[in-house]
Protein backbone atom coordinates (compact mmCIF):
# COMPACT_ATOMS: atom_id res chain seq x y z
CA UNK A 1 168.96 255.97 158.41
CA UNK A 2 168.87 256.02 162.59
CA UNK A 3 169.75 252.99 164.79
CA UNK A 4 166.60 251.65 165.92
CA UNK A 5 166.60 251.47 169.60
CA UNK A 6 165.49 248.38 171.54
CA UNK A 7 162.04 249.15 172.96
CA UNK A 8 162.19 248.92 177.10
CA UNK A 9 159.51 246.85 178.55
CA UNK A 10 157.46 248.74 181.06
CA UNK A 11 156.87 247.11 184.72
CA UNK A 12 153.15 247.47 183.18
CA UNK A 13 154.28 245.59 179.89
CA UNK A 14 155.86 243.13 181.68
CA UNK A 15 153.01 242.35 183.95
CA UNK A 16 150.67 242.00 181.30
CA UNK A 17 152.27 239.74 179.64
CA UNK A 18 153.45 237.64 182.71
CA UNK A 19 149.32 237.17 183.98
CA UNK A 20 148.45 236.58 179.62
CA UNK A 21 151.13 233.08 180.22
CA UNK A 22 149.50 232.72 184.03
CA UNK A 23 146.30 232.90 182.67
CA UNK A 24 146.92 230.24 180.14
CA UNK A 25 148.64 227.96 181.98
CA UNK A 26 145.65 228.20 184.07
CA UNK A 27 143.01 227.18 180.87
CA UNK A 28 145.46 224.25 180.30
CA UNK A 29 145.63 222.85 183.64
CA UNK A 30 141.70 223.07 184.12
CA UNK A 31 141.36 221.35 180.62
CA UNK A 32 139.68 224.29 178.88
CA UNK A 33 142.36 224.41 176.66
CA UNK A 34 144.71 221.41 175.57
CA UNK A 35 147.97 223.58 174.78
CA UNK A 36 149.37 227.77 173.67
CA UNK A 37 149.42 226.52 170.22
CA UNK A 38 145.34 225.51 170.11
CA UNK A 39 144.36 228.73 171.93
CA UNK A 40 146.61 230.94 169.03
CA UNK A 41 144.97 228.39 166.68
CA UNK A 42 141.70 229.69 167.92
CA UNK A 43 142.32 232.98 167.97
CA UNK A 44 144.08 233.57 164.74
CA UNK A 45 147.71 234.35 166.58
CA UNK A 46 150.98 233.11 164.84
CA UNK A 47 151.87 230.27 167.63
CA UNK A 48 155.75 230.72 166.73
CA UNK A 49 155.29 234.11 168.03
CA UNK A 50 153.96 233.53 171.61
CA UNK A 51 156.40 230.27 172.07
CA UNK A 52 158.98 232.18 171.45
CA UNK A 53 157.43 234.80 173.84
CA UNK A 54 156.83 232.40 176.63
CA UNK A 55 160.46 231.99 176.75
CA UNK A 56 160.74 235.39 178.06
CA UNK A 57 157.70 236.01 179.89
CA UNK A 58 155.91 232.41 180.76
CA UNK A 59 155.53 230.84 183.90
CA UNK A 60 158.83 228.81 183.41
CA UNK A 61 160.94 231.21 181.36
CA UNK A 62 164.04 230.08 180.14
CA UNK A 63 167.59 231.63 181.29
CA UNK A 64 169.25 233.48 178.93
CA UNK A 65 166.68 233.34 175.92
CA UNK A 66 165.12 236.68 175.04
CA UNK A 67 162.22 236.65 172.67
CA UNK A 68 162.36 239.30 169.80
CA UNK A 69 158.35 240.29 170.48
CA UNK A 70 158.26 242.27 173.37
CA UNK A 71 154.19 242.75 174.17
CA UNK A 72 151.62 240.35 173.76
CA UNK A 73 149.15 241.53 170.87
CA UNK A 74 145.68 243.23 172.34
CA UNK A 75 143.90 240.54 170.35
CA UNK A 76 145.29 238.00 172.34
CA UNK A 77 144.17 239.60 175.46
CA UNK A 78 140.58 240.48 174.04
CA UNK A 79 140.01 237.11 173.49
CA UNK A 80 141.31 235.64 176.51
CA UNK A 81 138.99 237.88 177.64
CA UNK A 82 135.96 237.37 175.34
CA UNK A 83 136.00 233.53 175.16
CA UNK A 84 137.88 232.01 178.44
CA UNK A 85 135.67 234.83 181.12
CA UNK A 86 139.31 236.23 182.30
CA UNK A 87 138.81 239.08 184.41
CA UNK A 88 140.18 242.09 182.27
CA UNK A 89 141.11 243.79 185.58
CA UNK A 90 143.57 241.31 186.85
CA UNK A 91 144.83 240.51 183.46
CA UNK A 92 145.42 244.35 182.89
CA UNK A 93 146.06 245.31 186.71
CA UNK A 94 146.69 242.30 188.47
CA UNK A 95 143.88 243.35 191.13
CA UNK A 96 141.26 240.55 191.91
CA UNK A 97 140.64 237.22 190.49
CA UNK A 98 142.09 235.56 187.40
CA UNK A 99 137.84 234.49 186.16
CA UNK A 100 134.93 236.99 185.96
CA UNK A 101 132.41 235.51 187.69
């Protein structure tokens, strides 16, 4: 058996999941969404999962706690996409504006 190595976060990984907590933040604070846990609710996501990622990558991360998950899951971003009209291309890029028109 090999020693599984820790898996390095890209600067493209790490964006991504930096705008995914921007972007939700964002839902909550217009009132589109009342918390995380009722948009993982929604979308079928384990909310223990992405609170424990927010701790890493969300817009008030918390010093010194690393969360185990490293990437936020593609259906999370599909239906941030799908459902809440977030522009794929900033959420994937960071180019442009946080809602599709």
């Amino acid at each position: 058996m090999g020693v599984k190595k820790p898996k390095i976060i890209t600067p493209i990984e790490d964006g991504v999941n930096r705008r995914f907590f921007q972007a939700i933040e964002a839902l909550v604070s217009l009132g589109r969404l009342s918390a995380l846990e009722s948009f993982c609710k929604e979308a079928g996501l384990s909310a223990s999962r992405y609170r424990e990622t927010r701790f890493t990558y969300g817009v008030t991360p918390r010093p010194g706690k690393v969360s185990r998950y490293k990437s936020i899951q593609i259906e999370a971003l599909y239906y941030l996409v799908a459902k809440y009209s977030v522009s794929s291309d900033w959420l994937l890029t960071g180019r442009g504006n946080m809602f599709s028109k």
